[in-house]
C-alpha atoms as a PDB file:
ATOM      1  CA  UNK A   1       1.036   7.197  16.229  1.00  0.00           C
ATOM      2  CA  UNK A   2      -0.494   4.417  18.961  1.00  0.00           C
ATOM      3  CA  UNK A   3       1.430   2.599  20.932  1.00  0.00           C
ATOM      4  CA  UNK A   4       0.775  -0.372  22.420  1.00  0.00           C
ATOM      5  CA  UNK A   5       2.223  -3.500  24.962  1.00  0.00           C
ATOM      6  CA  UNK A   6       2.270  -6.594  23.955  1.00  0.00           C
ATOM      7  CA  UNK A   7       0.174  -7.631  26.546  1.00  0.00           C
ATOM      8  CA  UNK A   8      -2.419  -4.697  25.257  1.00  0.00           C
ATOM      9  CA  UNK A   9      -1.829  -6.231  21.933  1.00  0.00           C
ATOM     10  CA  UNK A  10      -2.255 -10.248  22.613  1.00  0.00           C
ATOM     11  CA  UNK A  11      -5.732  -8.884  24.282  1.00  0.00           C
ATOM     12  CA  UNK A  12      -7.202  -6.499  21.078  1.00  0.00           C
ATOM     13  CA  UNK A  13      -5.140  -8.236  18.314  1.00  0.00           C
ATOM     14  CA  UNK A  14      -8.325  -7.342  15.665  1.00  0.00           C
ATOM     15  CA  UNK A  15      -8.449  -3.544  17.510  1.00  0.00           C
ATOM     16  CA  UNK A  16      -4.769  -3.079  16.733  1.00  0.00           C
ATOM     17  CA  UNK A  17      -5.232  -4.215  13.296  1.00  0.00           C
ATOM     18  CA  UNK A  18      -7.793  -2.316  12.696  1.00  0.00           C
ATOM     19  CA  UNK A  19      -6.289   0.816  13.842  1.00  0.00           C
ATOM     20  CA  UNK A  20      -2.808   0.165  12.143  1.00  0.00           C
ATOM     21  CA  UNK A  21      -4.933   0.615   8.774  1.00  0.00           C
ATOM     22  CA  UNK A  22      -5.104   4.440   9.554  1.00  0.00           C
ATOM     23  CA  UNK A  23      -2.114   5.169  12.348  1.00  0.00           C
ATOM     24  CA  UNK A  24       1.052   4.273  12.605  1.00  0.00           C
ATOM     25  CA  UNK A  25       1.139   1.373  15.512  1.00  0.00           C
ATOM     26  CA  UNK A  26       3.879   0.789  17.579  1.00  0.00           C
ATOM     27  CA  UNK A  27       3.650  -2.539  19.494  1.00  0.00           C
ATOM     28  CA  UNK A  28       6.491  -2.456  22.396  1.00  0.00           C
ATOM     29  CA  UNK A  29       7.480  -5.807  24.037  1.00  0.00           C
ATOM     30  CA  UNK A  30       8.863  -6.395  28.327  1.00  0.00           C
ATOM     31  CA  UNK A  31      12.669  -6.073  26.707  1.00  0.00           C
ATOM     32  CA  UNK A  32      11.737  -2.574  25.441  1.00  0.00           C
ATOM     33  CA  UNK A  33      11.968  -3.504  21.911  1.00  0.00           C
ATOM     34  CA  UNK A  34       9.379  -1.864  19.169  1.00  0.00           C
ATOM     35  CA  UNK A  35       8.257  -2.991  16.596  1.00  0.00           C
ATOM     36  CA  UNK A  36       6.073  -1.288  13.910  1.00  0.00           C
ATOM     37  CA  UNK A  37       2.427  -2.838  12.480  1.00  0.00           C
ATOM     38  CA  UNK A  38       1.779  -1.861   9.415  1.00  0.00           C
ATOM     39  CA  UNK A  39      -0.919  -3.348   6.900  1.00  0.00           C
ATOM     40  CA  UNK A  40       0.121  -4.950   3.688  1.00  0.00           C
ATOM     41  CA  UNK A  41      -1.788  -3.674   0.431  1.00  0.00           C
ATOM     42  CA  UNK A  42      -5.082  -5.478  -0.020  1.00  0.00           C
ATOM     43  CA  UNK A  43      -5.781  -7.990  -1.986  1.00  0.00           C
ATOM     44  CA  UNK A  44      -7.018  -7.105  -5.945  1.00  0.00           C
ATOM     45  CA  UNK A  45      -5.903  -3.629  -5.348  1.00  0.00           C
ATOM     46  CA  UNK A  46      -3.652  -1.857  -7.981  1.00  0.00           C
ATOM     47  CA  UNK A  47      -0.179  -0.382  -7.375  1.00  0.00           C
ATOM     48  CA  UNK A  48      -1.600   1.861  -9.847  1.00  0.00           C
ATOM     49  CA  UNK A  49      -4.913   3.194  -8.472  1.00  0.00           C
ATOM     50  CA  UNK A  50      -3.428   6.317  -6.421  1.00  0.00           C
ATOM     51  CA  UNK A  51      -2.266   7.160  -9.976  1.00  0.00           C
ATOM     52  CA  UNK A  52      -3.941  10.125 -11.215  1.00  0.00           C
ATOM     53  CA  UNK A  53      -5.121   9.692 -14.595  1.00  0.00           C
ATOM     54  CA  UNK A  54      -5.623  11.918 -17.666  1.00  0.00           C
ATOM     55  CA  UNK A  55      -7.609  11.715 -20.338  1.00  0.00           C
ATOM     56  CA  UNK A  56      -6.172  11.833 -24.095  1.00  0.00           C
ATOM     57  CA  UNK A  57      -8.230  11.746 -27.038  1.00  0.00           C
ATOM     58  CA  UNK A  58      -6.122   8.770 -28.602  1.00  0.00           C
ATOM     59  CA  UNK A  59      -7.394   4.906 -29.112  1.00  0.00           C
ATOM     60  CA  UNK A  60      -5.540   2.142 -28.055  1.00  0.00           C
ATOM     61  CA  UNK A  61      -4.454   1.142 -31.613  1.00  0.00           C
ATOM     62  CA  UNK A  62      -2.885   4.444 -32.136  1.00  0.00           C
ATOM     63  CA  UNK A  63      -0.888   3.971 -28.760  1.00  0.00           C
ATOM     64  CA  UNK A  64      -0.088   0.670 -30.121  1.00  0.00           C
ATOM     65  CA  UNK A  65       1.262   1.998 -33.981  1.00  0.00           C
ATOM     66  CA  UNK A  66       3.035   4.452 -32.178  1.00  0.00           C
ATOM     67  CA  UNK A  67       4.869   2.033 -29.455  1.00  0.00           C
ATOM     68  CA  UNK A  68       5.509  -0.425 -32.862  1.00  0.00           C
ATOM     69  CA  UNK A  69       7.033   3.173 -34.598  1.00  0.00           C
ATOM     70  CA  UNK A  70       9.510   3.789 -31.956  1.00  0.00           C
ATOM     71  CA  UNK A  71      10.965  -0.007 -31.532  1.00  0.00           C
ATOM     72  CA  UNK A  72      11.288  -0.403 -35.512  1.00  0.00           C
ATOM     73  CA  UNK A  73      13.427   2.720 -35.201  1.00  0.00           C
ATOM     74  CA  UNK A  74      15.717   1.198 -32.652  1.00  0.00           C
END
C-alpha cells in the first residue's frame, strides 16, 4: 500500500496513477480524510479474460442443438 498527501499527489498526479495500477494508493487530504485510487478496467478488455478456459472437443452448432434441446423441454 502507498500513501500519499494531497499535496504529494496534485505534484505527481501521472506517478500516482501509475503506481495505483499495481498498489493499493491511499491519497490522504489536511482534514485527515483517505481516500483510495484505484484504476478502472481498461478499455476493450474482457470481464472474461482472467477466465481460465478449457478446451472441449464440441463445435459451436452442437453447443447450439444442445442449448435449443434444453429450452424446447421447458
Amino acid at each position: 500500500m502507498l500513501v500519499f498527501h494531497v499535496s504529494e499527489f496534485t505534484k505527481n498526479t501521472e506517478k500516482v496513477f501509475n503506481a495505483a495500477l499495481t498498489n493499493e494508493v491511499i491519497i490522504k487530504n489536511n482534514d485527515g480524510n483517505s481516500y483510495k485510487l484505484l484504476p478502472m478496467e481498461q478499455k476493450g478488455k474482457s470481464p472474461f479474460d482472467n477466465i481460465p478456459r478449457i478446451k472441449l472437443d464440441i463445435t459451436t452448432q452442437e453447443i447450439v442443438e444442445i442449448l435449443q434441446e434444453c429450452r424446447a423441454g421447458i
